[in-house]
Protein backbone atom coordinates (compact mmCIF):
# COMPACT_ATOMS: atom_id res chain seq x y z
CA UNK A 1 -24.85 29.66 2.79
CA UNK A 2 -21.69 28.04 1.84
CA UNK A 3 -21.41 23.87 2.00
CA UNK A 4 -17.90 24.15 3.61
CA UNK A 5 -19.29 24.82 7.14
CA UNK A 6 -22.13 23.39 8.91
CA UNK A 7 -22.30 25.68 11.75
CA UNK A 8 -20.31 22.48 13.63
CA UNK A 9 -17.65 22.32 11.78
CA UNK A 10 -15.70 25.50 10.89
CA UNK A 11 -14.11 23.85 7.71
CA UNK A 12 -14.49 21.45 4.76
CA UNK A 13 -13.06 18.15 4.86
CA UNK A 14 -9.40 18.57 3.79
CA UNK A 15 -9.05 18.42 0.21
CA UNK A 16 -6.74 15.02 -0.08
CA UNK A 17 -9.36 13.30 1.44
CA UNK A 18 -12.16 15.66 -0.90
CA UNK A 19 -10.58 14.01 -3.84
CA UNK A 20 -10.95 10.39 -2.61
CA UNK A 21 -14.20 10.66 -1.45
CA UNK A 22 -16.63 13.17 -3.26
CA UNK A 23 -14.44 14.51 -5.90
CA UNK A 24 -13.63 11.89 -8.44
CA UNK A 25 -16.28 12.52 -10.77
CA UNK A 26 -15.09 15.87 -11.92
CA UNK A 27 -11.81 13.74 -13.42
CA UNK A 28 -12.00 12.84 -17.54
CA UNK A 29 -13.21 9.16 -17.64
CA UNK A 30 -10.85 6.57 -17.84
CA UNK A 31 -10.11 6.24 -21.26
CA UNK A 32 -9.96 2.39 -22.57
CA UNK A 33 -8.03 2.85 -25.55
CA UNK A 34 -5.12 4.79 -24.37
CA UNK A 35 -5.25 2.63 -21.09
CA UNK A 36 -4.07 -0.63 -23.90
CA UNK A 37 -2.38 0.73 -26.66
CA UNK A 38 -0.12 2.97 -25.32
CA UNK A 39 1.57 0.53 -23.32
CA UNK A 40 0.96 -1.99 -26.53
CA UNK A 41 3.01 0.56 -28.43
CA UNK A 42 5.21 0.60 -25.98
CA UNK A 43 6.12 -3.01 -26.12
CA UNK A 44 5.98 -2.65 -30.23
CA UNK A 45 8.69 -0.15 -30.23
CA UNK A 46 11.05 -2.22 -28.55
CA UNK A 47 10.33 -5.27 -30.25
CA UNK A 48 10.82 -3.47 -33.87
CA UNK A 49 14.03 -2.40 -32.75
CA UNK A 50 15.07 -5.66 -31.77
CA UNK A 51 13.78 -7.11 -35.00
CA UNK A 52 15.34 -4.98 -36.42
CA UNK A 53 18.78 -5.20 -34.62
CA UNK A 54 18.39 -9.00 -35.37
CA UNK A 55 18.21 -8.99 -38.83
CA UNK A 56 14.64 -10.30 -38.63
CA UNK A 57 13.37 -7.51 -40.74
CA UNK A 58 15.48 -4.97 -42.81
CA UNK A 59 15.81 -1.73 -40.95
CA UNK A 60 14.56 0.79 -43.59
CA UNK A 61 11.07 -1.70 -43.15
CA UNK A 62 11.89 -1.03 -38.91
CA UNK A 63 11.68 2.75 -39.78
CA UNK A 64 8.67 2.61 -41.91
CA UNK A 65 6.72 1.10 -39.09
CA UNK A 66 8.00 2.72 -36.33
CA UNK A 67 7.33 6.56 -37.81
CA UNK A 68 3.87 4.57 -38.47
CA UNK A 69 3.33 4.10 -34.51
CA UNK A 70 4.91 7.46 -33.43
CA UNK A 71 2.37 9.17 -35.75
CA UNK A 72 -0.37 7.11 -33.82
CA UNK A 73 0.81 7.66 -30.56
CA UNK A 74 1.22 11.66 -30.98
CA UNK A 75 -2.16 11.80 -32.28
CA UNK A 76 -3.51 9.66 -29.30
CA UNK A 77 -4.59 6.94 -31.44
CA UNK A 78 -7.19 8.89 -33.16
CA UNK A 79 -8.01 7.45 -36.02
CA UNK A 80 -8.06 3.76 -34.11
CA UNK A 81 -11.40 5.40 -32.01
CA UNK A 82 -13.77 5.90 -34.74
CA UNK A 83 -13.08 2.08 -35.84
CA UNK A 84 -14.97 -1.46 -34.98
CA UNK A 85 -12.78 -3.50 -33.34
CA UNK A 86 -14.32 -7.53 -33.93
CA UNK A 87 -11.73 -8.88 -32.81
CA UNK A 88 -10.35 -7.25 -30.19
CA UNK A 89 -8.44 -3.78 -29.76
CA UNK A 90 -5.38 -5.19 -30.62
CA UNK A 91 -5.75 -6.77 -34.02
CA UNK A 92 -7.79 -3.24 -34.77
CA UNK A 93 -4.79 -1.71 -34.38
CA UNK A 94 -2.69 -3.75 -36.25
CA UNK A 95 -4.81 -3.65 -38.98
CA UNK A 96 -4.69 -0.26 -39.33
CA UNK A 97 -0.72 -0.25 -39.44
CA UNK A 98 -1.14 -2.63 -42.06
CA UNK A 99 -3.76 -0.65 -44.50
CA UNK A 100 -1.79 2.80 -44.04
CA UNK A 101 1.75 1.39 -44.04
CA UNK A 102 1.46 -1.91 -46.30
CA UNK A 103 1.29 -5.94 -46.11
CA UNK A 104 5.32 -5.32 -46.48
CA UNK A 105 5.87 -2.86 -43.62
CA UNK A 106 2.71 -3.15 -41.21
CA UNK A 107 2.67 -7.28 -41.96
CA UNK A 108 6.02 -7.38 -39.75
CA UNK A 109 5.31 -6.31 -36.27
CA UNK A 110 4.05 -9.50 -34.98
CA UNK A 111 6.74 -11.47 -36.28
CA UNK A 112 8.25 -14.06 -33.50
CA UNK A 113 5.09 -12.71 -31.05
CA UNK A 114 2.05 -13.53 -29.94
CA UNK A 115 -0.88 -11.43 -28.19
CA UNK A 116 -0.08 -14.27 -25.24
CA UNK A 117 3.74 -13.23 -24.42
CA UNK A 118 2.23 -9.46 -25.76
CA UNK A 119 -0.40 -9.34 -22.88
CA UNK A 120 1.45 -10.46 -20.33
CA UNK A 121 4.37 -7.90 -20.76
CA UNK A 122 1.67 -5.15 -21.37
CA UNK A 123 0.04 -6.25 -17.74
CA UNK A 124 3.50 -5.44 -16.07
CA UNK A 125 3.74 -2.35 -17.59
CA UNK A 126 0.48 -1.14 -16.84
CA UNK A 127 0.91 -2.03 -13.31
CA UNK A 128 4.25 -0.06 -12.90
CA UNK A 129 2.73 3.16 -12.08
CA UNK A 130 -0.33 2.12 -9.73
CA UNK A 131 2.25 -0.32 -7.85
CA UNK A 132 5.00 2.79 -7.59
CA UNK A 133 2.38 4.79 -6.52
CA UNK A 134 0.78 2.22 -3.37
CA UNK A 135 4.44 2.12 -2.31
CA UNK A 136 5.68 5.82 -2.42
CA UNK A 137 2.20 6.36 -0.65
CA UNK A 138 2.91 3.65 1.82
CA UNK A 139 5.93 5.02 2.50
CA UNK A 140 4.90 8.48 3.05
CA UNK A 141 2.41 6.77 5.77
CA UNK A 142 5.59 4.92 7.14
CA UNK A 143 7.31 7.76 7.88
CA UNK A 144 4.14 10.30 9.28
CA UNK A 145 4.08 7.72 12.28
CA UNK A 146 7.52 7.40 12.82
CA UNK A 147 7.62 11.22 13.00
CA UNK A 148 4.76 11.82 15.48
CA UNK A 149 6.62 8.46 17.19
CA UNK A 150 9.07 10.44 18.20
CA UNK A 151 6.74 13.45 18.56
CA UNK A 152 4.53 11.49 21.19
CA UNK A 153 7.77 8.89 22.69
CA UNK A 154 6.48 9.77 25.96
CA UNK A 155 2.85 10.89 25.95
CA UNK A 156 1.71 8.40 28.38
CA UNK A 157 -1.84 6.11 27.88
CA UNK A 158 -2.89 3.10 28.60
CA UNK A 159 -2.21 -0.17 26.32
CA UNK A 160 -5.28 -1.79 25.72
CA UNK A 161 -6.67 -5.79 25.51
CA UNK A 162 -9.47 -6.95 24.99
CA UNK A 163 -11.00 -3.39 24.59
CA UNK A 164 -9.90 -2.94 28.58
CA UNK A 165 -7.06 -0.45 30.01
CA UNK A 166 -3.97 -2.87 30.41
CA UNK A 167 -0.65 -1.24 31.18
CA UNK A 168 0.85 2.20 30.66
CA UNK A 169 2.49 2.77 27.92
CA UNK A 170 2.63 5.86 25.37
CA UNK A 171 1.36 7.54 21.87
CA UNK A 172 4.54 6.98 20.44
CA UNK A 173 4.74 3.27 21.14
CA UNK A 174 1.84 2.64 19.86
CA UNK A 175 3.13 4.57 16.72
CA UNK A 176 6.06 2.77 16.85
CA UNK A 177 4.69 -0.75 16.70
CA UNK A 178 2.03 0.40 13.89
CA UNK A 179 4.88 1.68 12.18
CA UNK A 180 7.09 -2.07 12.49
CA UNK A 181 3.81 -3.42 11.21
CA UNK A 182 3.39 -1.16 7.99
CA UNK A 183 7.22 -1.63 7.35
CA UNK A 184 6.89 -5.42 7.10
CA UNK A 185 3.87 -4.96 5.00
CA UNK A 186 5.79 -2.54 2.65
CA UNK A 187 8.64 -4.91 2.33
CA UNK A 188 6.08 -7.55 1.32
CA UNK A 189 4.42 -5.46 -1.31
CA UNK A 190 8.16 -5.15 -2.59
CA UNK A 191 8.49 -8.80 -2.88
CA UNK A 192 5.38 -9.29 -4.31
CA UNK A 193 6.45 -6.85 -7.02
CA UNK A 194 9.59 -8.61 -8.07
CA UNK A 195 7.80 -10.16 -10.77
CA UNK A 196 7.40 -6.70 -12.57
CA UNK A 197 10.83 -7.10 -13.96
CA UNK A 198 10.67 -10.01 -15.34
CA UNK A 199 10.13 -10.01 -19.08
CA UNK A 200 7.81 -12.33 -20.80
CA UNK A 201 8.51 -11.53 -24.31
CA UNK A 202 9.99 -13.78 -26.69
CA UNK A 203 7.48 -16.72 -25.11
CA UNK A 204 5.45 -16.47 -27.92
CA UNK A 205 1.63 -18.45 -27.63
CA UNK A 206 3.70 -21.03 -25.66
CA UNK A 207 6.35 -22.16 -27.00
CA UNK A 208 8.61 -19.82 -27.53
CA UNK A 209 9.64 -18.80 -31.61
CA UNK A 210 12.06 -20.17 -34.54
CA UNK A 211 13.09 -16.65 -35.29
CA UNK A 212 16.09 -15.45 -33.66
CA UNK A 213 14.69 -12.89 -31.37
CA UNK A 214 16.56 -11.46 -28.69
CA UNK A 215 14.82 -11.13 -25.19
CA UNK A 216 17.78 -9.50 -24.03
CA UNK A 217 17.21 -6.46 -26.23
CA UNK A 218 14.30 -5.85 -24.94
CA UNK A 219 14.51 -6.38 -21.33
CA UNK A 220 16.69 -3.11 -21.45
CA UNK A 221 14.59 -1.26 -23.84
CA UNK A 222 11.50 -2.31 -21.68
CA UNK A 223 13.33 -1.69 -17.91
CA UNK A 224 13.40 -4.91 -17.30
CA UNK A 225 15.35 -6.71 -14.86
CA UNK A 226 15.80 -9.90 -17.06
CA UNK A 227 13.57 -12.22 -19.36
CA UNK A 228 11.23 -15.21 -17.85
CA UNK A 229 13.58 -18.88 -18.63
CA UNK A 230 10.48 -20.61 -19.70
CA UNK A 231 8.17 -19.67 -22.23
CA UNK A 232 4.95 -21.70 -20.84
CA UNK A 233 5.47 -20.17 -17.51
CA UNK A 234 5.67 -16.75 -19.04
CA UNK A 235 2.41 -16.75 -20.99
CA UNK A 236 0.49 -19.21 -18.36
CA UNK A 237 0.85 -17.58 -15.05
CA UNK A 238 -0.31 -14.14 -13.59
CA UNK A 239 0.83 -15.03 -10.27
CA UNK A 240 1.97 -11.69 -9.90
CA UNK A 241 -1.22 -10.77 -9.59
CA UNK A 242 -2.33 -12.64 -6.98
CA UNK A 243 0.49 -12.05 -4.89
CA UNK A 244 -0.15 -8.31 -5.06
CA UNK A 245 -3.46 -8.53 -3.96
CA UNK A 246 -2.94 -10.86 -1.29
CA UNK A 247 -0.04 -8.47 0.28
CA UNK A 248 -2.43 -5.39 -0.39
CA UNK A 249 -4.92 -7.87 1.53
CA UNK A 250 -2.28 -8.18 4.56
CA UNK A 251 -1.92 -4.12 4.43
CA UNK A 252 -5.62 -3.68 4.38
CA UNK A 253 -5.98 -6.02 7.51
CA UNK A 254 -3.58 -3.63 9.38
CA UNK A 255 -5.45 -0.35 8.13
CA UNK A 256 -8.72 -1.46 9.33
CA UNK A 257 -7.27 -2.32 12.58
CA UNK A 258 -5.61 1.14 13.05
CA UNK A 259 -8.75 2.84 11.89
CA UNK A 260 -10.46 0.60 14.34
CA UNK A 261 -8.26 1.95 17.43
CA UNK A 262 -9.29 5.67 16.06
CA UNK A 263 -12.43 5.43 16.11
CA UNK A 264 -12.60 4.10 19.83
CA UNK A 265 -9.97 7.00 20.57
CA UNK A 266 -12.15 9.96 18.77
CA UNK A 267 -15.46 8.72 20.51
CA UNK A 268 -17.47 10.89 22.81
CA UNK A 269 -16.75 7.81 25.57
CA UNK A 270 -13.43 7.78 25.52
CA UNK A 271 -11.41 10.98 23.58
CA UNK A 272 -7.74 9.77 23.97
CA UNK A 273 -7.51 11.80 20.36
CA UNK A 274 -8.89 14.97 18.73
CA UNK A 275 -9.22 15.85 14.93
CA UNK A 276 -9.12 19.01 13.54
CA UNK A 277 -12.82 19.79 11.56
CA UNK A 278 -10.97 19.36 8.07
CA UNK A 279 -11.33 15.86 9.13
CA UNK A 280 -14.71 14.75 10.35
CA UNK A 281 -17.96 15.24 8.97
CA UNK A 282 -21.53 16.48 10.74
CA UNK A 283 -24.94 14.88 10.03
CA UNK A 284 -27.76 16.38 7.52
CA UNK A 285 -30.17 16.35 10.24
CA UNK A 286 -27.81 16.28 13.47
CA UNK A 287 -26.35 19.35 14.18
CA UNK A 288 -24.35 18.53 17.04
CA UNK A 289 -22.96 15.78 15.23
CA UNK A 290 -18.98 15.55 14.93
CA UNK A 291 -18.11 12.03 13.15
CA UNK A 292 -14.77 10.47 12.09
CA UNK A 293 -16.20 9.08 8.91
CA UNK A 294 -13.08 8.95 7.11
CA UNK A 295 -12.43 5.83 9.67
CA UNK A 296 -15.02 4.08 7.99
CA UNK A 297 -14.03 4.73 4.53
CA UNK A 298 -10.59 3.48 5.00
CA UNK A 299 -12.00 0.39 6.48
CA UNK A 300 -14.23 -0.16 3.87
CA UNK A 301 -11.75 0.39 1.32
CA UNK A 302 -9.20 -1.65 2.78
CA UNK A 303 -11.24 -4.68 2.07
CA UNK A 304 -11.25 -4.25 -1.66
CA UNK A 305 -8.50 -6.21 -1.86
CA UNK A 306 -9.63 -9.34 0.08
CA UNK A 307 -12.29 -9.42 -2.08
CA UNK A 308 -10.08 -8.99 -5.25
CA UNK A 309 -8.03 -11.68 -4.27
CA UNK A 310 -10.79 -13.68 -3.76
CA UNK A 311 -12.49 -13.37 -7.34
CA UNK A 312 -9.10 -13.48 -9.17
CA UNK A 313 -7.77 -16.47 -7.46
CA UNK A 314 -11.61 -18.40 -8.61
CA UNK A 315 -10.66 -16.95 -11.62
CA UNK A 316 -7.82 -18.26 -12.22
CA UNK A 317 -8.24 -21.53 -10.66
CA UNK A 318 -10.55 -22.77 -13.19
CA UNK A 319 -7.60 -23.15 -15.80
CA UNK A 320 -5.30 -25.05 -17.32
CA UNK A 321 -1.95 -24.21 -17.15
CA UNK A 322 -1.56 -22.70 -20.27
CA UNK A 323 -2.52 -19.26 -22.04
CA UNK A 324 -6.30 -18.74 -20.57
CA UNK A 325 -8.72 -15.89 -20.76
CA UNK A 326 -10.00 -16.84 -17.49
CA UNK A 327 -6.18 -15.91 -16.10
CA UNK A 328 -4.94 -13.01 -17.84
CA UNK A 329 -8.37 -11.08 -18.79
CA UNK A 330 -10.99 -12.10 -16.22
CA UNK A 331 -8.74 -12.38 -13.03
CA UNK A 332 -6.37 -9.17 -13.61
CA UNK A 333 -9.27 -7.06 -13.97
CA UNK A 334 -9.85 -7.30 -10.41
CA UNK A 335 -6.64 -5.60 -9.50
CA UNK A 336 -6.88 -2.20 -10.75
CA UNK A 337 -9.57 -0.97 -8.04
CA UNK A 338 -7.76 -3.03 -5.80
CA UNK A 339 -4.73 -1.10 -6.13
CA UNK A 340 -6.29 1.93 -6.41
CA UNK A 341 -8.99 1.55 -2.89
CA UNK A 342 -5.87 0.13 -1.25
CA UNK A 343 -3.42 3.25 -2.24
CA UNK A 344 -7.07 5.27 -1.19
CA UNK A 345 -7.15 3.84 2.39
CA UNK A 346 -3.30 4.41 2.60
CA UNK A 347 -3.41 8.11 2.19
CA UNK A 348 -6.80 8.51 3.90
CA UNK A 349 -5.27 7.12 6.99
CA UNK A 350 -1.96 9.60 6.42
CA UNK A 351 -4.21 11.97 6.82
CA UNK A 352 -5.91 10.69 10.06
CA UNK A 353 -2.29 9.96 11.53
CA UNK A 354 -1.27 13.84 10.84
CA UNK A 355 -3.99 15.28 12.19
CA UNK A 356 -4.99 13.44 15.27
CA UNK A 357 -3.81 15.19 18.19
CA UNK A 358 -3.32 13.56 21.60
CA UNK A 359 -4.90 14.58 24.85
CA UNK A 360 -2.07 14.24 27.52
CA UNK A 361 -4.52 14.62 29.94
CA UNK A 362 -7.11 11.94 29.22
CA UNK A 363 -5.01 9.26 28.33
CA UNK A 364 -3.02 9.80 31.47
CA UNK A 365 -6.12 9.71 33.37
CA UNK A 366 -7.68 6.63 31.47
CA UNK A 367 -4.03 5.50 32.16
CA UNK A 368 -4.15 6.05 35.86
CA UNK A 369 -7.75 4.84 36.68
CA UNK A 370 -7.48 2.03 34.67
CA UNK A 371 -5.06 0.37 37.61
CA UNK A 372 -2.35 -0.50 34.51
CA UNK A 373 0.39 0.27 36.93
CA UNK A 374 -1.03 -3.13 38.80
CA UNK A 375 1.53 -5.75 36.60
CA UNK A 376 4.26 -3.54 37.48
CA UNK A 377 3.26 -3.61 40.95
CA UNK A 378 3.23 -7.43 40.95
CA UNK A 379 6.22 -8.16 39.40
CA UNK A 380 7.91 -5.72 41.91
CA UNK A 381 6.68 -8.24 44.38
CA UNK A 382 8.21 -10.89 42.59
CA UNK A 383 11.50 -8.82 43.13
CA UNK A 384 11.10 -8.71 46.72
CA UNK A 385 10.88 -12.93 46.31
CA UNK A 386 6.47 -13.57 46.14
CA UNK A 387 5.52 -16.11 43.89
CA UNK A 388 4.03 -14.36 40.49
CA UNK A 389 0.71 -16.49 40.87
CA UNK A 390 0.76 -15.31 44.68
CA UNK A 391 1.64 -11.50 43.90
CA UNK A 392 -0.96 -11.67 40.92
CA UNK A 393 -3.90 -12.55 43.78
CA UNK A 394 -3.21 -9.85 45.58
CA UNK A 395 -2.40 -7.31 43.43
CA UNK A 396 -5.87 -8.29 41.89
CA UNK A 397 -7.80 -8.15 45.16
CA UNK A 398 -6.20 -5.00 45.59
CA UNK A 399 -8.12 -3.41 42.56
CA UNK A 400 -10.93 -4.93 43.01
CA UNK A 401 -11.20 -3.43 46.57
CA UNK A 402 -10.27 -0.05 44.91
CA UNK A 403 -12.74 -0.47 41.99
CA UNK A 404 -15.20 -1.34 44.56
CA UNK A 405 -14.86 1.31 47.26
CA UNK A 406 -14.19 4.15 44.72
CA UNK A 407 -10.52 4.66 46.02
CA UNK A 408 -7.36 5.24 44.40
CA UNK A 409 -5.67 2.20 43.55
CA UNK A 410 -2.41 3.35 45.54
CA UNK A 411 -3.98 3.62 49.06
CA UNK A 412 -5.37 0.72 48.58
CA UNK A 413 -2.30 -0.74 47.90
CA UNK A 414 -0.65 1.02 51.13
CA UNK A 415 -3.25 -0.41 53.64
CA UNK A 416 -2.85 -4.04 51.67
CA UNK A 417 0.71 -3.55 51.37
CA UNK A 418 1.40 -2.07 55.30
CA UNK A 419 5.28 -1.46 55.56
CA UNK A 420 6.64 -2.73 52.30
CA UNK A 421 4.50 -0.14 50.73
CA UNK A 422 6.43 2.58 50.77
CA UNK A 423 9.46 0.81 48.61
CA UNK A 424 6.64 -1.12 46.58
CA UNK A 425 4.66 1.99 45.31
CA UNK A 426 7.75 4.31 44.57
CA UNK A 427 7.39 5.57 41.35
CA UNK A 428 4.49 3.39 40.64
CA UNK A 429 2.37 6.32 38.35
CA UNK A 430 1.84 5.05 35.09
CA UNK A 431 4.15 7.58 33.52
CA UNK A 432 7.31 5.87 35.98
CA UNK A 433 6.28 2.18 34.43
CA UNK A 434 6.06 3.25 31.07
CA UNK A 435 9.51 4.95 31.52
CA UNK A 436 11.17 1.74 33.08
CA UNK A 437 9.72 -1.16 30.88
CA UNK A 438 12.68 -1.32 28.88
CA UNK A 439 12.55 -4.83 28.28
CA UNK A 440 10.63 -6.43 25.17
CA UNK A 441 10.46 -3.68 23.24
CA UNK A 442 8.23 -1.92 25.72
CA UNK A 443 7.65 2.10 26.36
CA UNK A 444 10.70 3.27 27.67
CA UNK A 445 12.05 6.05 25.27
CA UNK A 446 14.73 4.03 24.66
CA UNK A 447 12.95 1.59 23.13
CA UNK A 448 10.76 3.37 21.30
CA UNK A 449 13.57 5.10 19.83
CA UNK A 450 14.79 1.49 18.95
CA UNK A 451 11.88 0.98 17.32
CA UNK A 452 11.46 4.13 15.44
CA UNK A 453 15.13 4.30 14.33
CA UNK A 454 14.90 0.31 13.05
CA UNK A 455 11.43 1.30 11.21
CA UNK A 456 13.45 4.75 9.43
CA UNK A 457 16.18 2.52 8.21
CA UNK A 458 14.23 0.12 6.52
CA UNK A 459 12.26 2.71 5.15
CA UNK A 460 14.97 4.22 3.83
CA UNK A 461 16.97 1.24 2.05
CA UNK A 462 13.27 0.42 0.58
CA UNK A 463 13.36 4.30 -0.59
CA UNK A 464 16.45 3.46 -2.34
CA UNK A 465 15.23 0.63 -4.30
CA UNK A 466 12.36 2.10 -5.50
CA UNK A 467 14.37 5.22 -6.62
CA UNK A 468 16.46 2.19 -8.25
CA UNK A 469 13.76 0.80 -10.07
CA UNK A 470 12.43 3.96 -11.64
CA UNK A 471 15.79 4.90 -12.26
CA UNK A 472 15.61 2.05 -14.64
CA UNK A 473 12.10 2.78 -16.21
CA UNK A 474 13.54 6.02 -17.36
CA UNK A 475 16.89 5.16 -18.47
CA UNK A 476 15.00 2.59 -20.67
CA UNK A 477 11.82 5.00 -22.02
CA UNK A 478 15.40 7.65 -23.01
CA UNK A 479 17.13 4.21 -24.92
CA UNK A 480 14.15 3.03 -26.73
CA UNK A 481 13.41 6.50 -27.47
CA UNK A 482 16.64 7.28 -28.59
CA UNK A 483 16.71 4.33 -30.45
CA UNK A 484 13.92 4.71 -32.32
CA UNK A 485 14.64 7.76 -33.00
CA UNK A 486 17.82 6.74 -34.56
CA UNK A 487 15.73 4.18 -36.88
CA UNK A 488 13.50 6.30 -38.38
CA UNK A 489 16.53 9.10 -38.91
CA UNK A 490 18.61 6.46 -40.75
CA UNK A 491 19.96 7.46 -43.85
């Protein structure tokens, strides 16, 4: 018997979604030590070669040290895992620069630095691939919906409040305004990142150094944008941190609401959508069972980052503002699973939005019985010169009567309506409104393509950034490693 099937299903869940969910074990553990010292050595590098450049220590001393750190990094910092560490990672490694390369040559590397302005450059680096990867995935969600958008423009169903059938509208305006929502959220995460490019090195503990470092230098060895203008501000806040969680927060917030409007749609009750088997799950003791659990993990993992926020902004609140454990150790730990849930519930609902398939039929006919052609109905009695208060009355008798009696809503509306009906209930089907509520942003394809076209352009100059900003990441990895390449080859 094979665990792919269950007789229900036909298929195992799709293997994105397999990866999230079940399959994470069978990855290597992360692994501490590379996780800080690779990005450590990063920031070392740069700051030798700047040391170097400034004079601050001879260059043949530069090129000692450096071929000291390569030989460490290609060897995956071996020999620093089989060694106590009493003081912290850090100083471990340090200390074994200095007892293999010298007082004289390993002695150097921390000249005009502290771990404080270390730390908080090593934080930004560390969070350059997790962030790139929430917002190329976010993007990749942007652009599924605006794509079945256009798919869907005019697959009609009814607009719901308040859980009730409220006027017609289609798939792909509901797409479309998920879509406008995700954008704004995407363009927030952006903002919230613009603090990854700001350098803090050169701050020192607090206040800065006496030695004639250049923060410059290392800005463009590093891919930064430019260097932080004050040095307590650079080693004191992790702000950065906070805002990233609270826009993943925001994003989560609209995830759970769209996996919220799934799951109504893929009920039993009320099957506006259908998903393929590679995306539901049965029950081990149901066999009729077909559930969109996925739905729940996204809105489960949504809320990481609410919770994040919350824990890192206690954190942080109980300091001074200065340098403080309690800031840049106890409150950024709480944004790597954020990131990582968050980027999770992204792609999990990627998945949902690709596969869900409308049913033209049922949403017309939730559509239709659901009377949401009755606003339209009134307001074309405000046309013809009723009162909207007035035309609302009897519009709503009229579907009460209908609801009541079992009729359709349109004879009703003839027998209410006597001779004005005919003009009144012309091209009243909900498919007719959806097509003419052109104004506000509503239905009409035209609008919807609005929408869709706005959300794609946005998307796109975002796309450009980002391609921007690595752009810079790896023109700075090919300088620093071309220039410490050129160190240690000196003559």
């Amino acid at each position: 018997m094979t665990v792919s099937a269950t007789g229900r299903l036909t298929s195992a869940v799709t293997p994105a979604a397999a990866d999230i969910l079940f399959d994470r074990h069978l990855r290597l553990p992360p692994d501490p030590v590379a996780a800080e010292l690779r990005p450590t050595s990063e920031v070392d590098r740069a700051h030798v070669v700047m040391l170097a450049d400034q004079g601050v220590v001879r260059r043949e001393t530069a090129a000692r040290l450096l071929a000291g750190i390569e030989e460490l990094r290609a060897a995956d910092f071996a020999p620093l895992r089989r060694l106590p560490a009493p003081r912290g990672r850090y100083l471990a490694y340090e200390g074994y620069l200095v007892d293999v390369l010298g007082e004289e040559t390993g002695g150097v590397l921390h000249s005009g630095r502290s771990r404080n302005d270390l730390n908080a450059t090593v934080l930004r680096l560390r969070l350059r691939h997790p962030y790139d990867r929430l917002l190329t995935e976010t993007d990749t969600l942007g652009r599924v919906l605006t794509e079945r958008g256009r798919r869907w423009h005019d697959t009609v169903m009814p607009a719901y409040t308040h859980h009730q059938p409220a006027v017609p509208s289609t798939y792909g305006h509901y797409l479309a305004g998920v879509a406008a929502a995700l954008v704004r959220d995407l363009e927030h995460l952006v903002e919230a990142g613009r603090e990854l490019g700001e350098n803090p090195l050169g701050a020192g503990a607090t206040g800065g150094t006496t030695l004639p470092v250049d923060p410059a230098r290392t800005t463009e060895l590093l891919g930064f944008t430019a260097p932080l203008a004050n040095s307590l501000h650079a080693v004191a806040s992790r702000d950065l941190v906070l805002r990233l969680l609270a826009a993943c927060s925001v994003l989560g917030v609209l995830l759970t609401r769209v996996a919220h409007d799934f799951q109504s749609w893929t009920s039993a009750e009320n099957p506006l959508l259908v998903l393929p088997d590679d995306l539901v799950g049965s029950s081990s003791m149901m066999p009729q069972k077909r559930n969109a659990f996925l739905l729940e993990n996204i809105q489960g993992k949504a809320a990481h980052a609410l919770g994040s926020l919350t824990a890192a902004t206690a954190a942080m609140s109980t300091a001074r503002f200065t340098n403080a454990i309690a800031v840049g150790t106890e409150a950024v730990d709480h944004v790597w699973p954020a990131l990582e849930a968050t980027t999770d519930a992204v792609v999990l609902l990627r998945l949902m939005a690709e596969g869900a398939e409308p049913d033209p039929d049922v949403m017309l006919g939730r559509a239709t019985d659901g009377h949401t052609a009755a606003t339209a109905l009134a307001e074309r009695l405000v046309v013809a010169g009723v009162p909207f208060r007035t035309a609302h009355h009897t519009v709503g008798a009229i579907s009460g009567t209908a609801l009541a009696t079992g009729r359709p809503f349109e004879a009703v509306a003839a027998e209410h309506l006597g001779e004005r009906s005919r003009d009144l209930l012309d091209a009243l089907d909900p498919a007719s409104v959806a097509a003419a509520a052109r104004a506000g942003g509503g239905p009409a394809p035209a609008s919807v393509s609005a929408a869709l076209d706005d959300a794609t352009d946005r998307l796109d100059r975002l796309a450009v950034a980002a391609e921007t900003r690595r752009n810079r990441w790896s023109r700075a990895a090919r300088a620093l490693d071309t220039a410490v390449s050129d160190l240690i080859r000196q003559p």
